[in-house]
Protein backbone atom coordinates (compact mmCIF):
# COMPACT_ATOMS: atom_id res chain seq x y z
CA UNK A 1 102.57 84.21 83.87
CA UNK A 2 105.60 86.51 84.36
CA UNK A 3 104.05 88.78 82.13
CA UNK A 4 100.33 88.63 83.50
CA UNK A 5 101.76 89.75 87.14
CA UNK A 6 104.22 92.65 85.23
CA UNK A 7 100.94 93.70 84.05
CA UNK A 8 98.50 93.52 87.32
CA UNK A 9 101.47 95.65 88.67
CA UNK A 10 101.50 98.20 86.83
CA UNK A 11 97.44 98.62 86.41
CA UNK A 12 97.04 98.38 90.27
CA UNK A 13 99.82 101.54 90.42
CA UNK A 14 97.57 102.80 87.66
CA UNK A 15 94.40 102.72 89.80
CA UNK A 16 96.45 103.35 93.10
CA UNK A 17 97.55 106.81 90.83
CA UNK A 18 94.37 107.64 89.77
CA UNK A 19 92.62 106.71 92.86
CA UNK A 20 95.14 108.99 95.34
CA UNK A 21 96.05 111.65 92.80
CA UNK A 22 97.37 114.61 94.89
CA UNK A 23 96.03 118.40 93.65
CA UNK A 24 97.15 122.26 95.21
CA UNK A 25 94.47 124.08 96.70
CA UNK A 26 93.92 125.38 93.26
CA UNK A 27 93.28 122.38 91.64
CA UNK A 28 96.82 121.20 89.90
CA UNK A 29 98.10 118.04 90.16
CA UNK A 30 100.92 117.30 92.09
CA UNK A 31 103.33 114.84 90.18
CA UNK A 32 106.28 115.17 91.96
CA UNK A 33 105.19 114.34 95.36
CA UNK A 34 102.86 111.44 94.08
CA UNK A 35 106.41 109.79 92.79
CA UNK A 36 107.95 111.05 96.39
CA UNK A 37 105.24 109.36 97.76
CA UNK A 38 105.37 106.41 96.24
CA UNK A 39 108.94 105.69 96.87
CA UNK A 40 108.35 106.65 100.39
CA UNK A 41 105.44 104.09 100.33
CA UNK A 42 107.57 101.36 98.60
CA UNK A 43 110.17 102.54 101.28
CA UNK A 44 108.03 101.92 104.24
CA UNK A 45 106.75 98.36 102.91
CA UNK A 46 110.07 97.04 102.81
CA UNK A 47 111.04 98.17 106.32
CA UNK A 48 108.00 96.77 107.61
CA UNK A 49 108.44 93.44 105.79
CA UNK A 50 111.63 93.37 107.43
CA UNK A 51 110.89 94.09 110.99
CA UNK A 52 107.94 91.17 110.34
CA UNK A 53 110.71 88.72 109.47
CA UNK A 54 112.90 89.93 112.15
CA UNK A 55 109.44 89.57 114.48
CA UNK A 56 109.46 86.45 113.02
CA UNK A 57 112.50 85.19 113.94
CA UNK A 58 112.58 86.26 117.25
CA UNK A 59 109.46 84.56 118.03
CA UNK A 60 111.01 81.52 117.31
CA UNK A 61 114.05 82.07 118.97
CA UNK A 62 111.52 82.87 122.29
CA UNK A 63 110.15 79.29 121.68
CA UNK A 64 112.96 77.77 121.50
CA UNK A 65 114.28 79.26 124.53
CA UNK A 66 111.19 78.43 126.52
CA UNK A 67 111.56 75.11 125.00
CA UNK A 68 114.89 74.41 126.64
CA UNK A 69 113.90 75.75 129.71
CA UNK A 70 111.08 73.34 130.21
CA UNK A 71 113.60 70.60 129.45
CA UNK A 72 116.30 71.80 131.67
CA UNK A 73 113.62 72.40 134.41
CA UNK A 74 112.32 69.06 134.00
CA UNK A 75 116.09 67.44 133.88
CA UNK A 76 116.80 69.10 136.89
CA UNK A 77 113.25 67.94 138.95
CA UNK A 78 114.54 64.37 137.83
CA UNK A 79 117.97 64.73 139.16
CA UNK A 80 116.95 66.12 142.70
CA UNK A 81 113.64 63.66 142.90
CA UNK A 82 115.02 60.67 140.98
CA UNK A 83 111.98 58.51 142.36
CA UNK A 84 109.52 61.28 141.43
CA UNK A 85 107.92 64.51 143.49
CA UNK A 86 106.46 64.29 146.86
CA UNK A 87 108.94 60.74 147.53
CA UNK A 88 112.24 61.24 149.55
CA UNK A 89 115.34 58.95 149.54
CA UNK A 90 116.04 57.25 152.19
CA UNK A 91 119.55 55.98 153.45
């Protein structure tokens, strides 16, 4: 399986290659900026995956947060109306 997916990798660069392959005005091939490229590429995808996990994360750090609010919001309605909303206490 290992294998199989070592493989698919390097076809897909293969066809990515051949698909994008970079030429001058006059028709030459540009090798050394489709490697440049490609690590820039490779580069890129691993700063984005990051800032999606950091997205990520933060997101559930906002729900959390909101989360607690609620809670304390709700704590604090039950503290000041211990009978419920709209009844007072009398003395």
């Amino acid at each position: 399986m290992r294998k199989l997916q070592h493989e698919l990798t390097t076809q897909r660069r293969l066809v990515g290659d051949l698909i994008g392959q970079l030429r001058e005005p006059d028709g030459t091939w540009i090798e050394h900026d489709r490697d440049r490229i490609r690590k820039e590429r490779d580069i890129l995808l691993s700063e984005r995956n990051q800032l999606v996990r950091d997205r990520d994360d933060l997101q559930r750090k906002l729900n959390g947060a909101r989360s607690n609010i609620s809670r304390l919001a709700e704590r604090r309605v039950t503290e000041l109306f211990p009978d419920g909303p709209g009844r007072t206490m009398l003395s």
